[in-house]
Each structure stands twice: as C-alpha cells, then as structure tokens.
N, C-alpha and C. Protein backbone atom coordinates (compact mmCIF):
# COMPACT_ATOMS: atom_id res chain seq x y z
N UNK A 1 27.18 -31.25 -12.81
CA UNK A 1 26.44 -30.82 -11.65
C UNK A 1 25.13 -30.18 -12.10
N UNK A 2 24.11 -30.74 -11.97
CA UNK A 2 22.72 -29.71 -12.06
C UNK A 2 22.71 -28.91 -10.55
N UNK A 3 21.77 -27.78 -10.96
CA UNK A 3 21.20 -27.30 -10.33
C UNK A 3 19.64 -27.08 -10.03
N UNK A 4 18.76 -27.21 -9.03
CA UNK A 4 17.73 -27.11 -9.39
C UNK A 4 17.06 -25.78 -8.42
N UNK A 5 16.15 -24.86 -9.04
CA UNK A 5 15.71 -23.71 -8.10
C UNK A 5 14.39 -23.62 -7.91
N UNK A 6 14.30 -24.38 -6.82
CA UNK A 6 12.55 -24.09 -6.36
C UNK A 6 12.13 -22.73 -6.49
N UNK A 7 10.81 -22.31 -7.50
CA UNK A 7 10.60 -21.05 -7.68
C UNK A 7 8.98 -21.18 -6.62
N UNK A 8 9.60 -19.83 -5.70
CA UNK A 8 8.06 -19.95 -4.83
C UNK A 8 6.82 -19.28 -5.28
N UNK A 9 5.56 -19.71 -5.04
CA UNK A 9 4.72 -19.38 -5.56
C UNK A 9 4.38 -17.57 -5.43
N UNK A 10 4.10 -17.13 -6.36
CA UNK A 10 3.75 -15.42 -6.06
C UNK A 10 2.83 -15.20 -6.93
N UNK A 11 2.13 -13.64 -5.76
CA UNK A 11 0.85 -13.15 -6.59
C UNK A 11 1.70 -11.95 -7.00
N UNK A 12 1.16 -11.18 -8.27
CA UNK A 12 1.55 -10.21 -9.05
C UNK A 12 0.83 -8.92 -8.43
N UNK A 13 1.22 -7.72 -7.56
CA UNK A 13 -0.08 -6.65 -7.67
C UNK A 13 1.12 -5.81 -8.52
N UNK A 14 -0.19 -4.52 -8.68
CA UNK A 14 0.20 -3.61 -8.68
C UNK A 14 -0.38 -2.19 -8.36
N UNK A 15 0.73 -1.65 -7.31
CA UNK A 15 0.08 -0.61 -6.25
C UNK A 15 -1.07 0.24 -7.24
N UNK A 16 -0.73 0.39 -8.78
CA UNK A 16 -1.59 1.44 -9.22
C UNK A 16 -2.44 1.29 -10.23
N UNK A 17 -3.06 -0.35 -9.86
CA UNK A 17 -4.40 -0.91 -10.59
C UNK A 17 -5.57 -0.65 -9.73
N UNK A 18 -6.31 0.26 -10.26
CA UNK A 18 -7.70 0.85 -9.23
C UNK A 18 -8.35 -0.15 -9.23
N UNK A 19 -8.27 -1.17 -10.20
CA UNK A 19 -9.56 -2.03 -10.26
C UNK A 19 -9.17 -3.47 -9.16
N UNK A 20 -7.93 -3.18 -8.91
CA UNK A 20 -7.31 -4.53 -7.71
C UNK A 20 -7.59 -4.63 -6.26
N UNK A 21 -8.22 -5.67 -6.04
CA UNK A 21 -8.85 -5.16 -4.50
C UNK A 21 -7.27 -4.85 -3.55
N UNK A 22 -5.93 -5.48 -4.11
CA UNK A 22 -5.07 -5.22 -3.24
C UNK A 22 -4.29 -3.92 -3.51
N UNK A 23 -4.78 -3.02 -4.70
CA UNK A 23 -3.76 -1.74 -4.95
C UNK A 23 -3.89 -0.93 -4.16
N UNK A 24 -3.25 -0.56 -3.69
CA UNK A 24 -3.31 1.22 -2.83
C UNK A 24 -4.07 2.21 -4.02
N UNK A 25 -4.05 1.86 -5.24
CA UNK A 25 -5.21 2.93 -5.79
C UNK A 25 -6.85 2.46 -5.47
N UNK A 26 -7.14 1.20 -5.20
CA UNK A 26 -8.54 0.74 -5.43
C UNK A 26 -9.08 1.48 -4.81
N UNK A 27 -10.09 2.14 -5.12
CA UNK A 27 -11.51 2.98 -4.63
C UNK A 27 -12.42 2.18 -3.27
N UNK A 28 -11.68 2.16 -2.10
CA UNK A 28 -11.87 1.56 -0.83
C UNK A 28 -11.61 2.80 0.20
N UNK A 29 -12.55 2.91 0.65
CA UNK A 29 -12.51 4.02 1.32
C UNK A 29 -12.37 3.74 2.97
N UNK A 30 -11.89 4.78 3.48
CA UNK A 30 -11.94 4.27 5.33
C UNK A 30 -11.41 5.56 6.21
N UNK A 31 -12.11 5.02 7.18
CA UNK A 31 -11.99 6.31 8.41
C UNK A 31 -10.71 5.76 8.57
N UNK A 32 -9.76 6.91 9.13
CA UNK A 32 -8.24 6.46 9.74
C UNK A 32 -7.47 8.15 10.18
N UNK A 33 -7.38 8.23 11.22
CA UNK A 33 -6.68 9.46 12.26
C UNK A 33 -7.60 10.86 11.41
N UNK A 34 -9.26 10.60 11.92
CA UNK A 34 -9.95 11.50 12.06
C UNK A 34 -10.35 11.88 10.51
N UNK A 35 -10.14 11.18 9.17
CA UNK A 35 -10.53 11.56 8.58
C UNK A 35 -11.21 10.34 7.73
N UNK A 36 -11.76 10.85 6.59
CA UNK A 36 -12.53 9.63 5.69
C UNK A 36 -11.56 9.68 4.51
N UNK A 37 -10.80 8.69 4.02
CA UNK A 37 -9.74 8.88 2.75
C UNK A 37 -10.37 7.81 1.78
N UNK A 38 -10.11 8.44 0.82
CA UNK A 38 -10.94 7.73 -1.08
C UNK A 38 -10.27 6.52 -0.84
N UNK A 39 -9.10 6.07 -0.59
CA UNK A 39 -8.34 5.12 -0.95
C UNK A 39 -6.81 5.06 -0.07
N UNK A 40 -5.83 4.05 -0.38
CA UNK A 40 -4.17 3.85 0.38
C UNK A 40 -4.13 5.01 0.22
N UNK A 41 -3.98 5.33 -1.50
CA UNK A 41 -3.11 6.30 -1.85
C UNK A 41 -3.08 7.77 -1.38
N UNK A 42 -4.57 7.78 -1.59
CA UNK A 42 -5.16 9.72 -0.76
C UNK A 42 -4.40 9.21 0.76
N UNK A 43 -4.21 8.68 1.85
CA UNK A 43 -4.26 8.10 3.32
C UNK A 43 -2.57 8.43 3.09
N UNK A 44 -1.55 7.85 2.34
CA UNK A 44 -0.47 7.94 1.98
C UNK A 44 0.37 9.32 1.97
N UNK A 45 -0.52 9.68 0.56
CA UNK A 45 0.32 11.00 0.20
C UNK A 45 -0.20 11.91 1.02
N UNK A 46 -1.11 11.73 1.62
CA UNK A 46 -1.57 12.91 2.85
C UNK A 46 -0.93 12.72 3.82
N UNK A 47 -0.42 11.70 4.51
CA UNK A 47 0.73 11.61 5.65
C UNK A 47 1.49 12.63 5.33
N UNK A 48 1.78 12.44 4.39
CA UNK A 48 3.13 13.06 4.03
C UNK A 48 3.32 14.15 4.74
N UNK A 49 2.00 15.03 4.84
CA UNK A 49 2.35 16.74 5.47
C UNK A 49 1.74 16.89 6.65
N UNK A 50 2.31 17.62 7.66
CA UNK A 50 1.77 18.23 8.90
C UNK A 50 0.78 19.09 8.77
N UNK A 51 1.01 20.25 7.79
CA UNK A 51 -0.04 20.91 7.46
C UNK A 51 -1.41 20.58 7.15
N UNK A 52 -2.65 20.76 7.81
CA UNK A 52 -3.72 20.24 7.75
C UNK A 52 -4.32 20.60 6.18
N UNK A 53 -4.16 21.89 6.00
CA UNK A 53 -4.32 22.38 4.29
C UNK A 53 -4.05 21.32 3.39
N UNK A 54 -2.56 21.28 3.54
CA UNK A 54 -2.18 20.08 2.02
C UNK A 54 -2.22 19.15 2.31
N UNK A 55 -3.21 18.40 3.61
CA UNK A 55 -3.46 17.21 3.88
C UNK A 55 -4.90 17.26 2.95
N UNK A 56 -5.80 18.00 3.55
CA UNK A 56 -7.14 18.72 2.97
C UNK A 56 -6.45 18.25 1.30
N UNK A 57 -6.28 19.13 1.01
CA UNK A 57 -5.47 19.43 -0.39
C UNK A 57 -5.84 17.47 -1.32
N UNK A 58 -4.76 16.84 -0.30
CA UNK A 58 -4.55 15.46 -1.04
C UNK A 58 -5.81 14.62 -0.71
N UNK A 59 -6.53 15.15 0.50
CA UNK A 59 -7.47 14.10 0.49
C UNK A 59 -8.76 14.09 -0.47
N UNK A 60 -9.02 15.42 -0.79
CA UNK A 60 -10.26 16.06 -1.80
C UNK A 60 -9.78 15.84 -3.08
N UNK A 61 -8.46 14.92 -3.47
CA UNK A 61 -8.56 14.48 -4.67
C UNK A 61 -9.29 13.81 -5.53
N UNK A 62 -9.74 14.34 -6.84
CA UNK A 62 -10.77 13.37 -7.22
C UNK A 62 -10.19 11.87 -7.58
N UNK A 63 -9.06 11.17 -7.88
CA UNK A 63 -8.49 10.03 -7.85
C UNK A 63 -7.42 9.55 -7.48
N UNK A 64 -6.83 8.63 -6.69
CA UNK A 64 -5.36 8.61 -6.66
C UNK A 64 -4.06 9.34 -7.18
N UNK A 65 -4.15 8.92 -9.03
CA UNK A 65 -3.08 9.93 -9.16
C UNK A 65 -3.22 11.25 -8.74
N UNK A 66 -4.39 12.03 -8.95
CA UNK A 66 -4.56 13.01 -8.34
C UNK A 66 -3.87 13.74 -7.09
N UNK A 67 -4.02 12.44 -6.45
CA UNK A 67 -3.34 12.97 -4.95
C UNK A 67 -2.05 12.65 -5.02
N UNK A 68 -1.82 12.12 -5.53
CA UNK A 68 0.08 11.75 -5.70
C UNK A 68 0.24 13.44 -6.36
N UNK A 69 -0.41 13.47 -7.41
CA UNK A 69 0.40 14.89 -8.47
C UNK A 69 0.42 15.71 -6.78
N UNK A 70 -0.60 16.21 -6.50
CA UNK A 70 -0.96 17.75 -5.22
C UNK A 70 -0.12 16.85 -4.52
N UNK A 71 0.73 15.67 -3.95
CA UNK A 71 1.84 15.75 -2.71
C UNK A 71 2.91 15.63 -3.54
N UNK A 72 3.04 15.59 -5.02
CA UNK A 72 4.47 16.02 -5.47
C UNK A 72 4.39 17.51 -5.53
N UNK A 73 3.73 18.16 -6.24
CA UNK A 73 3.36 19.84 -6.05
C UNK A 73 4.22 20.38 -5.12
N UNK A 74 4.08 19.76 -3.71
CA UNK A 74 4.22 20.20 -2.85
C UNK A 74 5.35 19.70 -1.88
N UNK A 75 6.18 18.85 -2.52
CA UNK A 75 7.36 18.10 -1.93
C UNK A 75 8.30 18.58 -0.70
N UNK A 76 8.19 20.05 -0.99
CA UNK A 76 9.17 21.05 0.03
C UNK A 76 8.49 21.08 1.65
N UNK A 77 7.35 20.60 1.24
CA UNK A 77 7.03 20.79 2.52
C UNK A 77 6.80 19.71 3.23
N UNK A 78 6.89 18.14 2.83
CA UNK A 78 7.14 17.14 3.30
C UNK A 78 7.71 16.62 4.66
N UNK A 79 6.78 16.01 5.37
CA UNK A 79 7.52 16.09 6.88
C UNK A 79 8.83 15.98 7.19
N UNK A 80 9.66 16.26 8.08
CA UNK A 80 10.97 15.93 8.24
C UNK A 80 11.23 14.27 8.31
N UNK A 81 10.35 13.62 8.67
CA UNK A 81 10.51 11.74 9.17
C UNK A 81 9.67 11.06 8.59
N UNK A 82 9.71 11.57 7.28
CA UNK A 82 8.67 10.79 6.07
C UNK A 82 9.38 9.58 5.85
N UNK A 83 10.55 10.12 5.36
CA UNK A 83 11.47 8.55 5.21
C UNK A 83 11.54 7.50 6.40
N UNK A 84 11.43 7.68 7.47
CA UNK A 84 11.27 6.97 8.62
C UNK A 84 10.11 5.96 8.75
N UNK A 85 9.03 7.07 8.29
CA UNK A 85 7.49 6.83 8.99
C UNK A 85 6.46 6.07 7.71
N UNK A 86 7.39 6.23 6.61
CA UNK A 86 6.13 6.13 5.38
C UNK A 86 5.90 4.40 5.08
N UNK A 87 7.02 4.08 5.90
CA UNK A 87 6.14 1.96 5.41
C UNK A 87 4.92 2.01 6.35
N UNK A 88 5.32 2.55 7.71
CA UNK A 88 4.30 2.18 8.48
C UNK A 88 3.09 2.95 8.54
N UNK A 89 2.97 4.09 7.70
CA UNK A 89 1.77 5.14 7.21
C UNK A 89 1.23 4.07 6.19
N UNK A 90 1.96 3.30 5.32
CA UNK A 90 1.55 2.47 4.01
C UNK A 90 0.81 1.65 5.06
N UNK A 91 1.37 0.23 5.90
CA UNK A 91 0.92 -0.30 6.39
C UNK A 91 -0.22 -0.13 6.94
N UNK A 92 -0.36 1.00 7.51
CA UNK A 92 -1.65 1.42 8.68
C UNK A 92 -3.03 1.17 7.28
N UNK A 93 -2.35 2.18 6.32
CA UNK A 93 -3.51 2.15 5.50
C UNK A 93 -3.93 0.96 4.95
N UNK A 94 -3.31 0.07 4.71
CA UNK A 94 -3.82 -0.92 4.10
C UNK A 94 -4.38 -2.15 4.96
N UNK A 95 -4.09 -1.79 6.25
CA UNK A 95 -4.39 -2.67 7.42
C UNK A 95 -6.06 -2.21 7.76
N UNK A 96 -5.94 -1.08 7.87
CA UNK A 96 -7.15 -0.15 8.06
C UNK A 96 -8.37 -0.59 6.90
N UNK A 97 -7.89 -0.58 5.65
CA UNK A 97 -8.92 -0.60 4.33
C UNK A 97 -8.96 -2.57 4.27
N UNK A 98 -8.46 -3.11 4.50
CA UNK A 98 -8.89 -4.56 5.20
C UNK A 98 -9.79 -4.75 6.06
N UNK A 99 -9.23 -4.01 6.67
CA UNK A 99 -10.55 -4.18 8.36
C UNK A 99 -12.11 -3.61 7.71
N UNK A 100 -11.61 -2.56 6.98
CA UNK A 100 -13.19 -1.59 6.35
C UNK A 100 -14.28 -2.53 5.40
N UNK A 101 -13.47 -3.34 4.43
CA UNK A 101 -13.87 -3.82 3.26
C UNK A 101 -13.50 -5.20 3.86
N UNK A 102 -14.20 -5.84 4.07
CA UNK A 102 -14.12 -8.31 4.10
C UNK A 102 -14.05 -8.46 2.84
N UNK A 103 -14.30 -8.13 1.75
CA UNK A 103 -13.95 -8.50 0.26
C UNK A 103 -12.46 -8.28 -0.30
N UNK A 104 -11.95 -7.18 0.72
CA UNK A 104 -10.13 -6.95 0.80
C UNK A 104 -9.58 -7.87 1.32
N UNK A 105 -9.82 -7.91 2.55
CA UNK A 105 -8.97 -8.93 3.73
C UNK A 105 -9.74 -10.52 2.64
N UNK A 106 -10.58 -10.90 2.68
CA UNK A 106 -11.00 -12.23 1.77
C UNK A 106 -9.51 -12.24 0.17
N UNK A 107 -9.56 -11.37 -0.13
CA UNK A 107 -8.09 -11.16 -1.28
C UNK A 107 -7.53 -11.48 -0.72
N UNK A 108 -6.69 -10.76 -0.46
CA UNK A 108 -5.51 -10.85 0.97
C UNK A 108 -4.98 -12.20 1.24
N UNK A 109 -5.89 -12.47 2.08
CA UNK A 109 -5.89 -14.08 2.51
C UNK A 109 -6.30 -15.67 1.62
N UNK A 110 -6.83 -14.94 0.12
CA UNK A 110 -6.92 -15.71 -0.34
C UNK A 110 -5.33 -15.93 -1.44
N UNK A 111 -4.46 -15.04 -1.08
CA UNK A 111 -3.16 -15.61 -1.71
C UNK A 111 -2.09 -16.90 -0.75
N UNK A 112 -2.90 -17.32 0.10
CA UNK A 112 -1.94 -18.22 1.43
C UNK A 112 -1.23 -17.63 2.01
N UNK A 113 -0.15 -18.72 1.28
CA UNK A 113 1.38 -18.30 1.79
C UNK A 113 1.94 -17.99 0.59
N UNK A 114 1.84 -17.49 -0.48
CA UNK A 114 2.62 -17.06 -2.17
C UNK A 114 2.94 -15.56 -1.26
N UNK A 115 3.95 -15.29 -2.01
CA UNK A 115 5.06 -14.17 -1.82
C UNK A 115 4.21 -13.23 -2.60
N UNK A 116 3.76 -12.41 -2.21
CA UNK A 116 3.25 -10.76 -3.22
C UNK A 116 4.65 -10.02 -3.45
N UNK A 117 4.63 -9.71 -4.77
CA UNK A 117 5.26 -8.99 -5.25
C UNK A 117 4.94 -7.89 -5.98
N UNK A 118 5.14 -6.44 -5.28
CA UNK A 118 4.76 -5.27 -6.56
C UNK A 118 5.50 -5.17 -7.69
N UNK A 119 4.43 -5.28 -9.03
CA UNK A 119 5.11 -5.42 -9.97
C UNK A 119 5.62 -3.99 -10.49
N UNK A 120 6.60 -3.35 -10.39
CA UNK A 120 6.46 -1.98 -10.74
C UNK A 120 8.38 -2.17 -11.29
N UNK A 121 8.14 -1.86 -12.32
CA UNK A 121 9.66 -1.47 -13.40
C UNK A 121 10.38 -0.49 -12.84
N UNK A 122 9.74 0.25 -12.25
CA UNK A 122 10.24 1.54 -12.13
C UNK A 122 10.41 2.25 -10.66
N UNK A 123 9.93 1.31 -9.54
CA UNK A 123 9.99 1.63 -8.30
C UNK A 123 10.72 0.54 -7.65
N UNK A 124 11.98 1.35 -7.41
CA UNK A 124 12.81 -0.15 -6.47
C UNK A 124 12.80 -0.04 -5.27
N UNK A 125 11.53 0.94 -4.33
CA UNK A 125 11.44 0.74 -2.65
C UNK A 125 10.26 0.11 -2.41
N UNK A 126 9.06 0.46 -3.18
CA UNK A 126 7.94 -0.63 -2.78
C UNK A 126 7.44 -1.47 -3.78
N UNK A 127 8.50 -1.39 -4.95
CA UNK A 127 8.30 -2.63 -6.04
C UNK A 127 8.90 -3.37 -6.26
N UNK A 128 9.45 -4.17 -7.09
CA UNK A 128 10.70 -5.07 -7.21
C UNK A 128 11.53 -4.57 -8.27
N UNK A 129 11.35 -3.47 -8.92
CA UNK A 129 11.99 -3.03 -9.71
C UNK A 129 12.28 -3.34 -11.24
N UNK A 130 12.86 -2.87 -12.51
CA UNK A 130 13.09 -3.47 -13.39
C UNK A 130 13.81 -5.02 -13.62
N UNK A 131 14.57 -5.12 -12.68
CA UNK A 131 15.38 -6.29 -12.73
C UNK A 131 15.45 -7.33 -11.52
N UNK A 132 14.19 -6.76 -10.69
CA UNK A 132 13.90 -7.90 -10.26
C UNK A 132 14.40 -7.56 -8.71
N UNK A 133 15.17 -6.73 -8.28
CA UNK A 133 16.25 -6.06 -7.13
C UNK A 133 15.83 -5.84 -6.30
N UNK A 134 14.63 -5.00 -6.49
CA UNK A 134 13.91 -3.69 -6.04
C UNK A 134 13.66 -4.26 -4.82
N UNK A 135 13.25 -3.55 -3.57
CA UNK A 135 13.13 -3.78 -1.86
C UNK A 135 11.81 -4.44 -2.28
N UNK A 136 10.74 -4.43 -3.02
CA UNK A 136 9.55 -4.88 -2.95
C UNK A 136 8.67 -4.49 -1.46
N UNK A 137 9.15 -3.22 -0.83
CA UNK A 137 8.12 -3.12 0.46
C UNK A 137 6.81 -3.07 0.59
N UNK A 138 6.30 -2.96 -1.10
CA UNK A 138 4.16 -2.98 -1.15
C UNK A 138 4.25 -4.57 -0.90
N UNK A 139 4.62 -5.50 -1.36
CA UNK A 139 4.30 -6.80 -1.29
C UNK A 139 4.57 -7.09 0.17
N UNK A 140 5.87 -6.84 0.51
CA UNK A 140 6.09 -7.22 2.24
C UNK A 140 5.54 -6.70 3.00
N UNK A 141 4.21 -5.51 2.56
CA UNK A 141 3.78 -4.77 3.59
C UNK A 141 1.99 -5.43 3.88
N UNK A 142 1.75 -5.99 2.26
CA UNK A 142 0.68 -6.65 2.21
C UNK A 142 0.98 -8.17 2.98
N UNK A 143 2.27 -8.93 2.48
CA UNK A 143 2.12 -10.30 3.38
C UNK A 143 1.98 -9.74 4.99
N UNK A 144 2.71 -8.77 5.76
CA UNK A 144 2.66 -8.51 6.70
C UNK A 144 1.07 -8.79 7.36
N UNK A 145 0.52 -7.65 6.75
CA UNK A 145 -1.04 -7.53 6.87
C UNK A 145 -1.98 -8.55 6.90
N UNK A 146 -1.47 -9.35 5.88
CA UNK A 146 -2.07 -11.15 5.59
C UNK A 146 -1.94 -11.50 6.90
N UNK A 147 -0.44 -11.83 7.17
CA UNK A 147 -0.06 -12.43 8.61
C UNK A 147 -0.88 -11.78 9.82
N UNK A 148 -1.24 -10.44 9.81
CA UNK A 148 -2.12 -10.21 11.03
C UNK A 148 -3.97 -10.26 11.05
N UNK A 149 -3.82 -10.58 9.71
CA UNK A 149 -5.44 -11.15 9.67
C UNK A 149 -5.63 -12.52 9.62
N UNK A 150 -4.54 -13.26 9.56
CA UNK A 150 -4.52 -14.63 9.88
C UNK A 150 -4.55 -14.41 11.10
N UNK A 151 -3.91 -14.08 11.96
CA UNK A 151 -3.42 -13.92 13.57
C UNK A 151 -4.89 -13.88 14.14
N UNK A 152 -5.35 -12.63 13.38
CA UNK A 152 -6.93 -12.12 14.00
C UNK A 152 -8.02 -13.32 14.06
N UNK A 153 -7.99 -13.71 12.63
CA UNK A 153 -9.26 -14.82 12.90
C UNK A 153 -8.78 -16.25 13.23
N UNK A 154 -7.45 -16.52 13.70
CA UNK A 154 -7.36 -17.35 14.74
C UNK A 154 -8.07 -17.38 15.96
N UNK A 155 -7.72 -15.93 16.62
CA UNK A 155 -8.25 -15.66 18.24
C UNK A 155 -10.07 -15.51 17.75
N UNK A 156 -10.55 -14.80 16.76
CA UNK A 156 -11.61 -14.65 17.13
C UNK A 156 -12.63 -15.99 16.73
C-alpha cells in the first residue's frame, strides 16, 4: 500500500522578525482606539491593561521587545478577559497596520492561498510549536486578515 501526502503550500513568518512586513514586531505604526502604537506588538501588550499608565507604560516603548518586557513586569495586573479577548486584540492590530501600510496588505495578499504558519519552537498558542502541534493562531489570524482584504478589494 503506498501512501501519498499532499503537502500544502506555506509561508514561514515569524511574529518577532522586525524586518518582516508580516511580524507583529515590524516597525508599522497606526492609529487604533485613540492612540498612535510603534507596531502589533506595542497595540498587543498594551491591551493587555485597563490602566491607562501601563498602557502609556507599553506604548512609549522604545522597541517591541521592550514592550513585551514592561507587560510582563507587570502581569498581576492584566485584565481579567485577556485570555478571551487577546486573538481578537491580535487581529484588530494587524488588520488595522494593513489598512495603514498597502506595502503590508500587498505581503499579505501576495501569499494567495499558502497556509501561514508562525514559526516559533517555543510558542504553542500563536505558533506551531516545536513539533509542529502548536494552535498556530499568528498564522490563522494573518490568513483571516488576507481573507478580509480579499473580501475588501472585491467590493471596492
């Protein structure tokens, strides 16, 4: 008996290559719920808190990791419905920094239909993990996004 396994086509990101027009670190900036954020990541880890301070706090980071370290710092104070709310805080942002930047959404859409996958060893909720397992939710959150900028420049 053979077997044969169609392998589908995929793009490789990874959330924390600044230089990738699709990372949540890339230096893409955008207005989004009243403020101006460096990038995903500042837009991200600043959800995280109610407090306008350690929102302040994460957004005046001078780089991504930056703002990841000041919203781990500060973990205790993390909203109660972060776990609930944080694909669709991811989503917003990266939907948002598409709309800001046509050289993003042009990425984006220039992967088709290939499966994005975050390549990350070490994150099995928005990467695929060491072994391949992982939920991959950065990639499903970027095809998502694809799919509604396809949607968009259908109608327009």
């Amino acid at each position: 008996m053979i077997f044969s396994f169609k392998q589908e086509p995929t793009v490789y990101v990874s959330r924390g290559d600044p230089t990738h027009l699709l990372a949540a670190f890339s230096r893409h900036g955008f207005e989004l719920d009243g403020a101006e954020w460096p990038s995903v990541e500042h837009y991200y880890q600043g959800m995280k808190f109610e407090d306008d301070a350690l929102r302040e706090a994460v957004r005046g980071a001078p780089d991504p990791n930056e703002a990841r370290e000041v919203a781990k710092r500060h973990q205790g104070a993390v909203r109660g419905d972060w776990r609930r709310v944080r694909e669709t805080v991811m989503t917003r942002g990266v939907y948002i920094k598409s709309r800001a930047h046509p050289e993003v959404a042009r990425a984006l859409l220039a992967t088709g239909s290939d499966k994005i996958v975050e390549n990350s060893q070490y994150d099995y909720f928005w990467g695929c993990g060491r072994d391949g397992r992982g939920e991959n939710r950065y990639g499903k959150v970027l095809m998502a996004v694809r799919d509604k900028l396809r949607e968009l420049e259908e109608v327009g």
